[in-house]
C-alpha atoms as a PDB file:
ATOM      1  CA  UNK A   1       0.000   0.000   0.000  1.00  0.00           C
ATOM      2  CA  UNK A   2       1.522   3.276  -1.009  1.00  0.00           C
ATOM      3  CA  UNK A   3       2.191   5.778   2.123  1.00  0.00           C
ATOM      4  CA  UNK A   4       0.783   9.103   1.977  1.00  0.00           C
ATOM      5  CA  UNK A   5       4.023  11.447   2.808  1.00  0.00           C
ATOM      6  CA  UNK A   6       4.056  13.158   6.274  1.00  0.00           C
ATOM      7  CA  UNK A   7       4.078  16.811   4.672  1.00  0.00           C
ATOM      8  CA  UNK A   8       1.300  15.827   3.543  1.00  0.00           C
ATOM      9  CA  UNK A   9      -0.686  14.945   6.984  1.00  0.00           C
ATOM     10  CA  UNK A  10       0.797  17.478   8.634  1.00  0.00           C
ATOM     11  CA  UNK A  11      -0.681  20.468   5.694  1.00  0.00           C
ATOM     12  CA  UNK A  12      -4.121  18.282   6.398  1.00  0.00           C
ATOM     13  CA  UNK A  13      -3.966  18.809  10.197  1.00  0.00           C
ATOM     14  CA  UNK A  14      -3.308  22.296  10.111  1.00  0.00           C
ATOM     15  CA  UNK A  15      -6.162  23.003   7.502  1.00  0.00           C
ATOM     16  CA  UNK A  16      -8.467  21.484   9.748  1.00  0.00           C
ATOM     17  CA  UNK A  17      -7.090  22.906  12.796  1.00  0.00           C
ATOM     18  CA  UNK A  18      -7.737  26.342  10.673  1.00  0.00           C
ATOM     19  CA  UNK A  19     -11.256  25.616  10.389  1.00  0.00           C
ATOM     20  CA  UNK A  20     -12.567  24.127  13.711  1.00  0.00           C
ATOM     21  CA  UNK A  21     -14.123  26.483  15.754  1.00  0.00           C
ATOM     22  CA  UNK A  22     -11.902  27.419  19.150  1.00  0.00           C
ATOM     23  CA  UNK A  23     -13.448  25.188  22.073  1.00  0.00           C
ATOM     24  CA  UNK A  24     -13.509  28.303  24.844  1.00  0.00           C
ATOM     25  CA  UNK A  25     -13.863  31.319  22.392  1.00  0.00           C
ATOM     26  CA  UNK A  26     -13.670  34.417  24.133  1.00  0.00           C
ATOM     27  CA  UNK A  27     -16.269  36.263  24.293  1.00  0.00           C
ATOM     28  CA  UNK A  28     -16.351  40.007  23.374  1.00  0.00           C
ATOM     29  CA  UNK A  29     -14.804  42.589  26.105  1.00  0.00           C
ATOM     30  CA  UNK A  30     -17.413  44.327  27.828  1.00  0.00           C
ATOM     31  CA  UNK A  31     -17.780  48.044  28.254  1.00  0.00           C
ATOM     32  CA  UNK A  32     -18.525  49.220  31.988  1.00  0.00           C
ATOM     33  CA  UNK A  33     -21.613  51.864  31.970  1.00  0.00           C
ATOM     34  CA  UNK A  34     -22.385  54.560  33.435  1.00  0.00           C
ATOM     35  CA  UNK A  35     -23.704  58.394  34.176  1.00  0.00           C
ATOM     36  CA  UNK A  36     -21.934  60.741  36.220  1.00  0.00           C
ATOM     37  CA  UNK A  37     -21.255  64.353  36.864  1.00  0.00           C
ATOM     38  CA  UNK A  38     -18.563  66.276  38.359  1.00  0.00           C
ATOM     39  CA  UNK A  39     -18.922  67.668  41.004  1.00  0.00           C
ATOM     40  CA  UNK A  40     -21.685  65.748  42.521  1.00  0.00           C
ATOM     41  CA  UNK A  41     -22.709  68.269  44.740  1.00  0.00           C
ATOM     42  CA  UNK A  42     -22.358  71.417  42.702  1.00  0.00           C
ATOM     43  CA  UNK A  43     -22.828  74.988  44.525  1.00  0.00           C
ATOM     44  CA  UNK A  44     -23.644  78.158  42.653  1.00  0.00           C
ATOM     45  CA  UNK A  45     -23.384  81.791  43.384  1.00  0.00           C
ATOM     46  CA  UNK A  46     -23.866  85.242  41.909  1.00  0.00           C
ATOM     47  CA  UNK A  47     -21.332  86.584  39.609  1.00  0.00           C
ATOM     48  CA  UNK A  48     -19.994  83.320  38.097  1.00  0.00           C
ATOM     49  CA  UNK A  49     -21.308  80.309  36.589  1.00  0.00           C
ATOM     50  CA  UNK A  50     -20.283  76.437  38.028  1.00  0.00           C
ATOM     51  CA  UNK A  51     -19.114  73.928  35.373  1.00  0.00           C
ATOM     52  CA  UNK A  52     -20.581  70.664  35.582  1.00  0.00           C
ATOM     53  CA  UNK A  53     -19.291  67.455  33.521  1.00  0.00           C
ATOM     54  CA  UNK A  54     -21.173  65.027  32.556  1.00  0.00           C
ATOM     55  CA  UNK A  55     -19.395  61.473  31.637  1.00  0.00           C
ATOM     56  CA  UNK A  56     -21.051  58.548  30.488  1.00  0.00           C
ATOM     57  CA  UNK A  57     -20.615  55.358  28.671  1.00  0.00           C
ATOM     58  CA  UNK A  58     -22.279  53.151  27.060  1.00  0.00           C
ATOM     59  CA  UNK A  59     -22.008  49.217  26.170  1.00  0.00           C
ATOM     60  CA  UNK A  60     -23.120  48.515  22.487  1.00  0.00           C
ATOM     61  CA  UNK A  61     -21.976  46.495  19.328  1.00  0.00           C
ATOM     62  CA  UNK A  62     -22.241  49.013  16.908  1.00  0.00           C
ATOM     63  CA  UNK A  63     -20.757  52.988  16.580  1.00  0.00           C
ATOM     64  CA  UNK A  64     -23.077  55.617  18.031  1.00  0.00           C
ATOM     65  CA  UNK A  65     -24.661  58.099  14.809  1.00  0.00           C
ATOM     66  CA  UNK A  66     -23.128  61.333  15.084  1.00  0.00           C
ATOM     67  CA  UNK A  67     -20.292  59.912  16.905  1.00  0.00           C
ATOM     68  CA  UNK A  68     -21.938  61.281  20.114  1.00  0.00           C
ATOM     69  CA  UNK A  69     -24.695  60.167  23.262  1.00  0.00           C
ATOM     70  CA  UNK A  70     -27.442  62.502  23.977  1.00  0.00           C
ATOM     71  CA  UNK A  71     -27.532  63.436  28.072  1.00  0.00           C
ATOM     72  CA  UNK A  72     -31.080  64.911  29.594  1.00  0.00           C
ATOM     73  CA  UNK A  73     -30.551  66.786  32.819  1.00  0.00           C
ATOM     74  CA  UNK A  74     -33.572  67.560  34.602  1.00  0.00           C
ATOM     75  CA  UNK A  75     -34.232  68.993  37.985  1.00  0.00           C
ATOM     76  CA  UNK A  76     -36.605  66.826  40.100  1.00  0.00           C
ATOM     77  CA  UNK A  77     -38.576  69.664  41.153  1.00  0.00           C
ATOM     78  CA  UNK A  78     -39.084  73.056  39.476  1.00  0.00           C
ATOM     79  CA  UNK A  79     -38.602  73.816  36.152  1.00  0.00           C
ATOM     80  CA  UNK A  80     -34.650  72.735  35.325  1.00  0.00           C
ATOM     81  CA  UNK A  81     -33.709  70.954  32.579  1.00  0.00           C
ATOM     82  CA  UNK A  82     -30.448  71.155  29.965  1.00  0.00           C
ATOM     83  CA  UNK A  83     -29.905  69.050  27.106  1.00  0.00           C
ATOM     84  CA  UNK A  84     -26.264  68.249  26.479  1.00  0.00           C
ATOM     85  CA  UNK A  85     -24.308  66.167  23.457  1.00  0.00           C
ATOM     86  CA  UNK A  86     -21.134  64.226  24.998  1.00  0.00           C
ATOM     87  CA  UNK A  87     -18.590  62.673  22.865  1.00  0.00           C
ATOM     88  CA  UNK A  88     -15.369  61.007  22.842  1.00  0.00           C
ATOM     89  CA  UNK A  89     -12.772  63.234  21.525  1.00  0.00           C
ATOM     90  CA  UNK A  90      -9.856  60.441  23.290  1.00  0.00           C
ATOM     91  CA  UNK A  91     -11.395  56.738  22.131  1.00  0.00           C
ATOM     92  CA  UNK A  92     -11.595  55.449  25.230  1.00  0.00           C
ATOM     93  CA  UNK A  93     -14.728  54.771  25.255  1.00  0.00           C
ATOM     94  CA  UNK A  94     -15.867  57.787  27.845  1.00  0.00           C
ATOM     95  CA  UNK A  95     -18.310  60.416  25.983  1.00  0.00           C
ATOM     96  CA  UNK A  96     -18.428  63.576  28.033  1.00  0.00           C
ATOM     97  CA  UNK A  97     -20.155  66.990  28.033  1.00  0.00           C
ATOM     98  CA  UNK A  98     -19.991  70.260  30.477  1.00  0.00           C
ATOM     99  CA  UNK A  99     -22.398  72.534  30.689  1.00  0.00           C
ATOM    100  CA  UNK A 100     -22.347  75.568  32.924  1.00  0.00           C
ATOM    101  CA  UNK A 101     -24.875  76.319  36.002  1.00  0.00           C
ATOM    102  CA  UNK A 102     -25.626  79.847  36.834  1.00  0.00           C
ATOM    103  CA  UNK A 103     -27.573  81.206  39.937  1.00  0.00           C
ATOM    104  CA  UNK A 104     -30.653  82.207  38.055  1.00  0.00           C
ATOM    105  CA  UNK A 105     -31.282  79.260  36.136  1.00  0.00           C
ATOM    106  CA  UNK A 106     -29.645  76.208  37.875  1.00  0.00           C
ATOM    107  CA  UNK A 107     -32.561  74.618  40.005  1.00  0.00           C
ATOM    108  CA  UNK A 108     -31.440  73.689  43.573  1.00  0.00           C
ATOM    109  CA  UNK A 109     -32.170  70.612  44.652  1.00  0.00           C
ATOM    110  CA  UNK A 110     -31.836  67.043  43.076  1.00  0.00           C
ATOM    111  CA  UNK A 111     -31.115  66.677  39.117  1.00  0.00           C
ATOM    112  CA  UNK A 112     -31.554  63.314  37.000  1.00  0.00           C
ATOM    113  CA  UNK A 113     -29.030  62.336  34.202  1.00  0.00           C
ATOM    114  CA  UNK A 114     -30.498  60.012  31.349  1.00  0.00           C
ATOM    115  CA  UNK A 115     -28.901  59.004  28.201  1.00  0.00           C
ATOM    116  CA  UNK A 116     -29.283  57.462  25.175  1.00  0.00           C
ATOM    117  CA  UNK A 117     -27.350  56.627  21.897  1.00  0.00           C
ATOM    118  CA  UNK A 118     -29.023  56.258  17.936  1.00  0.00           C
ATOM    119  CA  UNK A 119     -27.165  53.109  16.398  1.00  0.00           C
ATOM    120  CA  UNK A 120     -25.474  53.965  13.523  1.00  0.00           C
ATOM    121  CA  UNK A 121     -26.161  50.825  11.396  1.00  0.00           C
ATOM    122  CA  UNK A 122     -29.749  49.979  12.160  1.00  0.00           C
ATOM    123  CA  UNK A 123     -30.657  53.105  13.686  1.00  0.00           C
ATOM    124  CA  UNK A 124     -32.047  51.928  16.876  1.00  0.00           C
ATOM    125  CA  UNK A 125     -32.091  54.224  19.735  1.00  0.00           C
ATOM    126  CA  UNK A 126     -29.580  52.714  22.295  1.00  0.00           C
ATOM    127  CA  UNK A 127     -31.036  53.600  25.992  1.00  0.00           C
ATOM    128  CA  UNK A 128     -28.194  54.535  28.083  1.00  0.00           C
ATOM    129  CA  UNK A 129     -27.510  54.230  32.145  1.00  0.00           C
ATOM    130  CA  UNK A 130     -28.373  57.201  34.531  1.00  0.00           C
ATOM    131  CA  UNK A 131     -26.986  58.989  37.432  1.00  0.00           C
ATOM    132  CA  UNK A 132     -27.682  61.586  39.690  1.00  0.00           C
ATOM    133  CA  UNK A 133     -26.320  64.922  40.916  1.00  0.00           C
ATOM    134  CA  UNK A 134     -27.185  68.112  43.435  1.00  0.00           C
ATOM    135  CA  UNK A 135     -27.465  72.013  43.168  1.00  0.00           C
ATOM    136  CA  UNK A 136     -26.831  74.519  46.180  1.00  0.00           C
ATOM    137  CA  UNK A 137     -27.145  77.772  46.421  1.00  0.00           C
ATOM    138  CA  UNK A 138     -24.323  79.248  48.465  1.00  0.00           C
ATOM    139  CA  UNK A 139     -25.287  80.437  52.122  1.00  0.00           C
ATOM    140  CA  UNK A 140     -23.861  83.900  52.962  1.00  0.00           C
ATOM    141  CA  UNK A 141     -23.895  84.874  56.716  1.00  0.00           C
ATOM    142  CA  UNK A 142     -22.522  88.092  58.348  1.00  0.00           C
ATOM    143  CA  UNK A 143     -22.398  88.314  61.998  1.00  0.00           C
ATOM    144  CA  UNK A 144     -21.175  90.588  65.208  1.00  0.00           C
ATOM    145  CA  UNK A 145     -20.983  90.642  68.759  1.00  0.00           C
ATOM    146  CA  UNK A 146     -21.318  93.694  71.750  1.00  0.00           C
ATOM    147  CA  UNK A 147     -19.285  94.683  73.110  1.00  0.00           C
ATOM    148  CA  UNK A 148     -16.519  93.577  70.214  1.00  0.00           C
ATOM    149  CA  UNK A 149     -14.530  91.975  73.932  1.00  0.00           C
ATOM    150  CA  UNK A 150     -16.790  89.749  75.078  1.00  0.00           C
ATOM    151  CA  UNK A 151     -16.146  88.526  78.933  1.00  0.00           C
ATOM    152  CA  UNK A 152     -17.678  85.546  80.492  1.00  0.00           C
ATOM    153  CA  UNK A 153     -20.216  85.831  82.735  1.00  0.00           C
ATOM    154  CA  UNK A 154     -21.746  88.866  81.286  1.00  0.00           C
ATOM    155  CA  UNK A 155     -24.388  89.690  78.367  1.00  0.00           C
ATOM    156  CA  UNK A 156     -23.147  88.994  74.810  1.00  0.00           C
ATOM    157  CA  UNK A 157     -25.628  90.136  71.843  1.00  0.00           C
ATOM    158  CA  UNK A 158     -24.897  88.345  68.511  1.00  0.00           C
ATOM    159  CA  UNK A 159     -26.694  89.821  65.472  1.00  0.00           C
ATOM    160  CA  UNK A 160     -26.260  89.709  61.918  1.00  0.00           C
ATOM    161  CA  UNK A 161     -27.872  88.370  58.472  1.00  0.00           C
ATOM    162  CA  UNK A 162     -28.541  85.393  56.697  1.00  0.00           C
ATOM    163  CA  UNK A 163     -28.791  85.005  52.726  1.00  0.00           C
ATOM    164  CA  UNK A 164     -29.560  83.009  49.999  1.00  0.00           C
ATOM    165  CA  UNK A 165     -29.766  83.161  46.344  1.00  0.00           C
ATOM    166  CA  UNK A 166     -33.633  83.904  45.013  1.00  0.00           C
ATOM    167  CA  UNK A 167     -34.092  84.378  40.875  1.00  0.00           C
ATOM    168  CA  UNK A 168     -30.290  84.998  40.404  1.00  0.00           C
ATOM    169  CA  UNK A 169     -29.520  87.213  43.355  1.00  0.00           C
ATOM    170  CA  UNK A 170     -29.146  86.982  47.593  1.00  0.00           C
ATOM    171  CA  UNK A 171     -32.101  88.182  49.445  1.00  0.00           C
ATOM    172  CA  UNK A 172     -32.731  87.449  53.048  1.00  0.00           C
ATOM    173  CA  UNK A 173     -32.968  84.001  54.835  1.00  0.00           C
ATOM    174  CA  UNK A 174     -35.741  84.228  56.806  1.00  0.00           C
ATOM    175  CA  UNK A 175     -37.309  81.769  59.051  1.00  0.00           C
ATOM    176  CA  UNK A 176     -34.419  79.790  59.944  1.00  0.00           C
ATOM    177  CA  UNK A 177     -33.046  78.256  62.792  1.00  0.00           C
ATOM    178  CA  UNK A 178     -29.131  79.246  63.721  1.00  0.00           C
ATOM    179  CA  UNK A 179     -27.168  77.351  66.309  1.00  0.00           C
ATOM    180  CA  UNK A 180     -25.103  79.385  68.772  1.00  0.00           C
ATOM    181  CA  UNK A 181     -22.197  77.790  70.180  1.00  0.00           C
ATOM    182  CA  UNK A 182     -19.923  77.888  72.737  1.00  0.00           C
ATOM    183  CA  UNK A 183     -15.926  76.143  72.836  1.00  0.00           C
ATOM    184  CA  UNK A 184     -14.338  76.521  76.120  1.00  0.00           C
ATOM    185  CA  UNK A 185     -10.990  77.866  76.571  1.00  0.00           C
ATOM    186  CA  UNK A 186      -8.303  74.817  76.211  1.00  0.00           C
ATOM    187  CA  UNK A 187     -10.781  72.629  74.421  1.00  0.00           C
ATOM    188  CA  UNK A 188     -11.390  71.545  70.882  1.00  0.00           C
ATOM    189  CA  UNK A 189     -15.203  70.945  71.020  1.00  0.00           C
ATOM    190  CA  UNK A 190     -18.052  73.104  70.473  1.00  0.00           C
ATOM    191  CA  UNK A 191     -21.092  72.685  72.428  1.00  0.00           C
ATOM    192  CA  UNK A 192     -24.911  73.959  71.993  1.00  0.00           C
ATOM    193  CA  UNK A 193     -25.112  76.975  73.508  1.00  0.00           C
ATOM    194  CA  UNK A 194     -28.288  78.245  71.901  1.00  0.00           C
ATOM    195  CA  UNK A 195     -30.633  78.855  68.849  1.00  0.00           C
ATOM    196  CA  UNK A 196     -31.758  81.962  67.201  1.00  0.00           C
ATOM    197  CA  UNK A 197     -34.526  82.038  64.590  1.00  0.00           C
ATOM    198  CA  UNK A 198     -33.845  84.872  61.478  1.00  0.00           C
ATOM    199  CA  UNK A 199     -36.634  87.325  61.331  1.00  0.00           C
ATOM    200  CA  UNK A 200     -38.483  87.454  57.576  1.00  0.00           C
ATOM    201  CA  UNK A 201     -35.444  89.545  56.060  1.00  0.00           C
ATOM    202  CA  UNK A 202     -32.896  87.102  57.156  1.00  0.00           C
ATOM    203  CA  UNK A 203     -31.937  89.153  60.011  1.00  0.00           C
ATOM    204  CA  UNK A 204     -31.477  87.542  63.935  1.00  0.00           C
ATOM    205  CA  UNK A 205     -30.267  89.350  67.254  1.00  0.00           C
ATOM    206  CA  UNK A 206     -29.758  86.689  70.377  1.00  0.00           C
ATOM    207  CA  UNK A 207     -27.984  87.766  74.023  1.00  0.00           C
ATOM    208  CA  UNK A 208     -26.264  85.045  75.716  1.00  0.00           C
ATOM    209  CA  UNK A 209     -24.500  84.734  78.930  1.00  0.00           C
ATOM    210  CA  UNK A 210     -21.525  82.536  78.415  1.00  0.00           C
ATOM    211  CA  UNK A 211     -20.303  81.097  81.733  1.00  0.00           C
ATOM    212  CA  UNK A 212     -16.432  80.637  81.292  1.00  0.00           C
ATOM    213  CA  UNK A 213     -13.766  81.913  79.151  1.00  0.00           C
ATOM    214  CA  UNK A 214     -13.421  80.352  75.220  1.00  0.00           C
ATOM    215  CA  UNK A 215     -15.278  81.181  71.944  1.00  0.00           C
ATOM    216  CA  UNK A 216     -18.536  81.916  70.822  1.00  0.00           C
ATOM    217  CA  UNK A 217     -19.622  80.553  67.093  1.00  0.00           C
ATOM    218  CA  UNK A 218     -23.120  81.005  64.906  1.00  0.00           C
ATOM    219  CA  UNK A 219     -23.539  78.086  62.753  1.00  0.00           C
ATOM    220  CA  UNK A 220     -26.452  77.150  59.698  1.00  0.00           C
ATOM    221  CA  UNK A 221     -25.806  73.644  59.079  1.00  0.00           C
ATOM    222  CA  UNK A 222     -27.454  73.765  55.941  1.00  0.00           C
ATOM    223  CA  UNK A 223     -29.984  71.770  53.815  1.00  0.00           C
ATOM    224  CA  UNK A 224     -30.576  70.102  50.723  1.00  0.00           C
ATOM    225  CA  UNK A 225     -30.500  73.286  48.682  1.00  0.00           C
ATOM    226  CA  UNK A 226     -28.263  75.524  50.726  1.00  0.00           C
ATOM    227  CA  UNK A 227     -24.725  75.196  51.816  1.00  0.00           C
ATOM    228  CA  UNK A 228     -23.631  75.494  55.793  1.00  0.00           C
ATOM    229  CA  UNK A 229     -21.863  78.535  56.295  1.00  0.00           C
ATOM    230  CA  UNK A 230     -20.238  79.580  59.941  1.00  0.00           C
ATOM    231  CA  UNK A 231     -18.829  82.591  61.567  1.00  0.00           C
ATOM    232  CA  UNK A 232     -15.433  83.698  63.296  1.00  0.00           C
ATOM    233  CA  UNK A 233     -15.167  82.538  66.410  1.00  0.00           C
ATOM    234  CA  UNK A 234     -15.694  85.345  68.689  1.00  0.00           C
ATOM    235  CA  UNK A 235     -13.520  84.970  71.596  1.00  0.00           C
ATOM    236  CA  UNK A 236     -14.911  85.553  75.338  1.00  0.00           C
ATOM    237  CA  UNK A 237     -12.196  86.543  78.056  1.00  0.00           C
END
């Protein structure tokens, strides 16, 4: 019987290798998604707008049309919203956007982030992951004391004004709660002293008697829409 040369086998072997189908194919890399914005918690103020990025990314098997995803920002109460194009000028696979916030038209509170992509090849809208960012308006807060040398054990009267931002521009803070406190001389921890209320126009005036030598401090702690803001410390000899 003739022999069939071993060139021959081996070209067989490696055509066949050539067409069998791998046994553990790997399976496509996976693109991590997401929607985020930076900073998280943005704060605005008169005078100059905030810049807010917005990155997202997301996993799909064919090119995005336009190159680009569409973002929706939308305040979760009121009337904010901002549409924004993000793209991905590096390749990496990260479309962003920035978009800037200004006083008088940047809701405060909670904003949404949705996104989307149109497929390029079938032209299928691509729904996108979302995220989640804040707006506060920046809490302004002038205060004194009398007399300017406080001394323990007698009268102090703290007054002053608290703002916020309204339509663009600070008006007063009215109706809110202030904490006085009180850090005793040697000692790195403030203690409740008292509370003062603001009047309509954001103004408060509160007389304390602190009992021993140290510091006296108004604080607003702040809330969902407004920053905390803090005085000096007023020292009491």
């Amino acid at each position: 019987m003739p022999r069939t040369p071993l060139a021959v086998l081996v070209a067989a072997s490696v055509a066949l290798t050539a067409f069998a189908a791998p046994a553990n194919a790997a399976e496509p890399e996976r693109r991590a998604t997401f929607a985020t914005a930076s900073p998280k918690n943005a704060v605005v103020t008169t005078g100059k707008s905030t810049t807010l990025t917005v990155s997202a990314s997301i996993d799909a098997a064919e090119p995005f049309y336009e190159g680009k995803i569409w973002a929706e920002l939308t305040a979760l109460s009121g009337n904010g919203y901002e549409p924004l194009d993000l793209f991905d000028p590096d390749g990496d696979g990260v479309y962003t956007g920035k978009v800037q916030l200004t006083a008088l038209f940047a809701v405060p509170g909670k904003w949404s982030i949705t996104t989307k992509a149109i497929g390029d090849e079938t032209g299928n809208e691509i729904p996108g992951p979302t995220g989640a960012f804040t707006v506060r308006t920046k809490t302004k807060l002038a205060a004194s004391v009398s007399p300017k040398k406080p001394k323990k054990k007698s009268p102090v009267t703290l007054s002053g004004a608290l703002r916020t931002i309204e339509f663009g521009s600070y008006t007063g803070f009215g109706k809110k709660n202030l904490k006085i406190l009180f850090r005793k001389k040697g000692s790195s921890k403030w203690t409740l002293l008292s509370t003062v209320k603001t009047k309509a126009n954001g103004r408060f005036t509160k007389t304390v008697t602190p009992k021993a030598a140290g510091a006296l401090q108004i604080v607003w702690p702040g809330t969902p829409t407004t920053t905390p803001v803090k005085s000096k410390p007023f020292p009491v000899k």
